[in-house]
Protein backbone atom coordinates (compact mmCIF):
# COMPACT_ATOMS: atom_id res chain seq x y z
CA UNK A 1 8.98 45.54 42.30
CA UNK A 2 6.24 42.86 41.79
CA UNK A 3 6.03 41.33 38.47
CA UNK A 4 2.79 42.69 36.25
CA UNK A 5 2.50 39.01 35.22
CA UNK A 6 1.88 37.99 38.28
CA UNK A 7 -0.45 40.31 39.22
CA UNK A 8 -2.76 39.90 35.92
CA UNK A 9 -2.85 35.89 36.17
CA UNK A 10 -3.94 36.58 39.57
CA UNK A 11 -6.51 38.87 38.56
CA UNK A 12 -7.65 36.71 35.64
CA UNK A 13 -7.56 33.88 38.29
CA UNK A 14 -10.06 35.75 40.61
CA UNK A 15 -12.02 36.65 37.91
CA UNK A 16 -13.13 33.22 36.72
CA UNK A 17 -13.30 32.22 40.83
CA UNK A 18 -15.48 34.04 41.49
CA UNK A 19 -17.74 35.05 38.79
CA UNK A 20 -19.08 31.57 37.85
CA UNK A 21 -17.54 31.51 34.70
CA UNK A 22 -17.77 27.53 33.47
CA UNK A 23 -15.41 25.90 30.97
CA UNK A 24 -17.18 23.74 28.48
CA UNK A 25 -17.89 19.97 29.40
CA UNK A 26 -15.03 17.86 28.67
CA UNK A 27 -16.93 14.57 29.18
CA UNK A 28 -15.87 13.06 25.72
CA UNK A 29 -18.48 10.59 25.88
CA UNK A 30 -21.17 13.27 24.99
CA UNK A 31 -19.39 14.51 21.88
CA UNK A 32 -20.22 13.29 18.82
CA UNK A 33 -17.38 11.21 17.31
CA UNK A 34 -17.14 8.99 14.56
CA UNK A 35 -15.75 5.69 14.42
CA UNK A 36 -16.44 4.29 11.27
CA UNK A 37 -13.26 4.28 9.94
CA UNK A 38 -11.67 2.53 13.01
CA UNK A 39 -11.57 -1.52 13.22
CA UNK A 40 -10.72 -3.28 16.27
CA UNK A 41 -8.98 -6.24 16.69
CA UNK A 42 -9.74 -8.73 19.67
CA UNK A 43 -8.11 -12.04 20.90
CA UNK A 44 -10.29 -15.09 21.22
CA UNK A 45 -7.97 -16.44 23.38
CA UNK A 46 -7.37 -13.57 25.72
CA UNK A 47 -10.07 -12.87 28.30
CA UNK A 48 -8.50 -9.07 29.39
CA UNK A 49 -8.73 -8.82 25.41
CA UNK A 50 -12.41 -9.49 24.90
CA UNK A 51 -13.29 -7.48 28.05
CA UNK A 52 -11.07 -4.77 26.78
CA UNK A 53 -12.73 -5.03 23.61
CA UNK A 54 -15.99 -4.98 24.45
CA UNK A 55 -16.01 -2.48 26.84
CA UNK A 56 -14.12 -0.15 24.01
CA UNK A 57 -16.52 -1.36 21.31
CA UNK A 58 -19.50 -0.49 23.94
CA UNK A 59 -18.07 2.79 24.68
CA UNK A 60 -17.24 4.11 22.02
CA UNK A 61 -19.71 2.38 19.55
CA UNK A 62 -17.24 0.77 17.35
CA UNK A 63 -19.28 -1.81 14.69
CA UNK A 64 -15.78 -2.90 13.16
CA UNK A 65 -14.79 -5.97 15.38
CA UNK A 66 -12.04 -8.38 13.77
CA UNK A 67 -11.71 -11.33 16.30
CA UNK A 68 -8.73 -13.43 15.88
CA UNK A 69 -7.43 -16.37 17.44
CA UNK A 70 -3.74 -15.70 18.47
CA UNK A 71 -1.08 -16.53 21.72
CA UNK A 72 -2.22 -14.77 24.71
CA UNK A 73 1.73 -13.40 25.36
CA UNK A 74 4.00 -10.61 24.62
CA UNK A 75 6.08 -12.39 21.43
CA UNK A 76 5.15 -14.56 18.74
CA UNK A 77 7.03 -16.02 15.20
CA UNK A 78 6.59 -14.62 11.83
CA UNK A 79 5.16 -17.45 10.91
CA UNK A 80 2.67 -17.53 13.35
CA UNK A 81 1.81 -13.63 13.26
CA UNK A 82 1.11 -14.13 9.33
CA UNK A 83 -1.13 -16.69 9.78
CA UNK A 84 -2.91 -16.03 13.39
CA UNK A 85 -2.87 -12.21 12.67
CA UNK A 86 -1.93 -10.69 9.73
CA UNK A 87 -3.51 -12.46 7.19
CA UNK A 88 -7.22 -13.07 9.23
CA UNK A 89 -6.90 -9.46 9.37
CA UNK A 90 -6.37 -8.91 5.30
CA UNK A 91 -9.08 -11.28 4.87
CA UNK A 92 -11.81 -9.56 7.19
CA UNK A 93 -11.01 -6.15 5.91
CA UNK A 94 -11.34 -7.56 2.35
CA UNK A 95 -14.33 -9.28 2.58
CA UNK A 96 -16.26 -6.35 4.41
CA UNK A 97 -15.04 -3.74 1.91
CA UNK A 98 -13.18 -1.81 4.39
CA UNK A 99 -9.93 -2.06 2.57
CA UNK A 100 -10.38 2.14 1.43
CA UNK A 101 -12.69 3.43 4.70
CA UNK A 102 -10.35 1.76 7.75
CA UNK A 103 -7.76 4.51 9.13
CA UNK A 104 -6.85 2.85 12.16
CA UNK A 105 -6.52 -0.35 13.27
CA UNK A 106 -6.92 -0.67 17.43
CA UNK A 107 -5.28 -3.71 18.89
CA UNK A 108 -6.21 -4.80 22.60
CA UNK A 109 -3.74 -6.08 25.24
CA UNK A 110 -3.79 -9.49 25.34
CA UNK A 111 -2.26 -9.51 21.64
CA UNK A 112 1.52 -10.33 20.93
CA UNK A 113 3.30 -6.66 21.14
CA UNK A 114 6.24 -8.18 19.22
CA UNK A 115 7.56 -10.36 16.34
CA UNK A 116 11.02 -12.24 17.67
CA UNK A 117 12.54 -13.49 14.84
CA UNK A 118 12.41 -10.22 12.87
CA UNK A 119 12.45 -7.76 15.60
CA UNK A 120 9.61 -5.50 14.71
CA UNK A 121 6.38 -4.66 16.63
CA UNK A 122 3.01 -5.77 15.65
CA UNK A 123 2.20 -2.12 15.06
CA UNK A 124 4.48 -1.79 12.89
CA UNK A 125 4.08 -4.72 11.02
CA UNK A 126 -0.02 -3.88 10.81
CA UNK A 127 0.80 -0.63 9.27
CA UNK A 128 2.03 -2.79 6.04
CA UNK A 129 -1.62 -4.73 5.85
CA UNK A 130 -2.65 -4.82 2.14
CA UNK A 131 0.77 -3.09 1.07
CA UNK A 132 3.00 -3.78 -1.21
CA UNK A 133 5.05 -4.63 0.88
């Protein structure tokens, strides 16, 4: 006996075949999004970081840019995240008022991933900007 499943996704398959039926477009760059509450954060130091950057902020038409200067490698001190990362960060999304409007904050490669000497990820660690903690 031949499964009825079968035989209706196989129908439904023919159907769309061959009676031009389109899907929509799924080119996201002709959609309408909004970026304005995303800021992105590029290395000074990095070159795959500003091209990354730039071709994202081109893209995607991002106006928030926060460029830092930081190591161009994969781990860096607390000490050094604080003051190369974390707290240029604080400052920039202070003093453009986009402490209440940012929801996400887009890091580039070419920026430390992790902090050694507390074993946490940058991510992570950028989720607490402007926190009490």
């Amino acid at each position: 006996m031949i499964n009825s499943k079968i035989i209706i996704l196989g129908i439904l398959t023919s159907v769309i075949i061959f009676s031009g039926i389109s899907f929509p477009n799924t080119n996201y760059q002709t959609r309408n999004y909004s970026y304005n509450d995303v800021v992105l954060v590029i290395n000074n130091n990095s070159q795959v970081s500003k091209d990354i950057g730039d071709y994202f902020k081109t893209q995607r038409n991002i106006t928030h840019i926060i460029y830092i200067n930081t190591i161009d490698g994969e781990d860096i001190n607390i000490s050094d995240f604080n003051s190369q990362i974390r707290f240029p960060i604080e400052r920039s999304l202070i003093s453009n008022n986009l402490t209440n409007s940012t929801n996400y904050i887009i890091t580039t490669k070419g920026l430390p991933l992790k902090i050694t000497d507390i074993k946490r990820s940058i991510d992570s660690e950028l989720t607490l900007i402007l926190g009490p903690f």
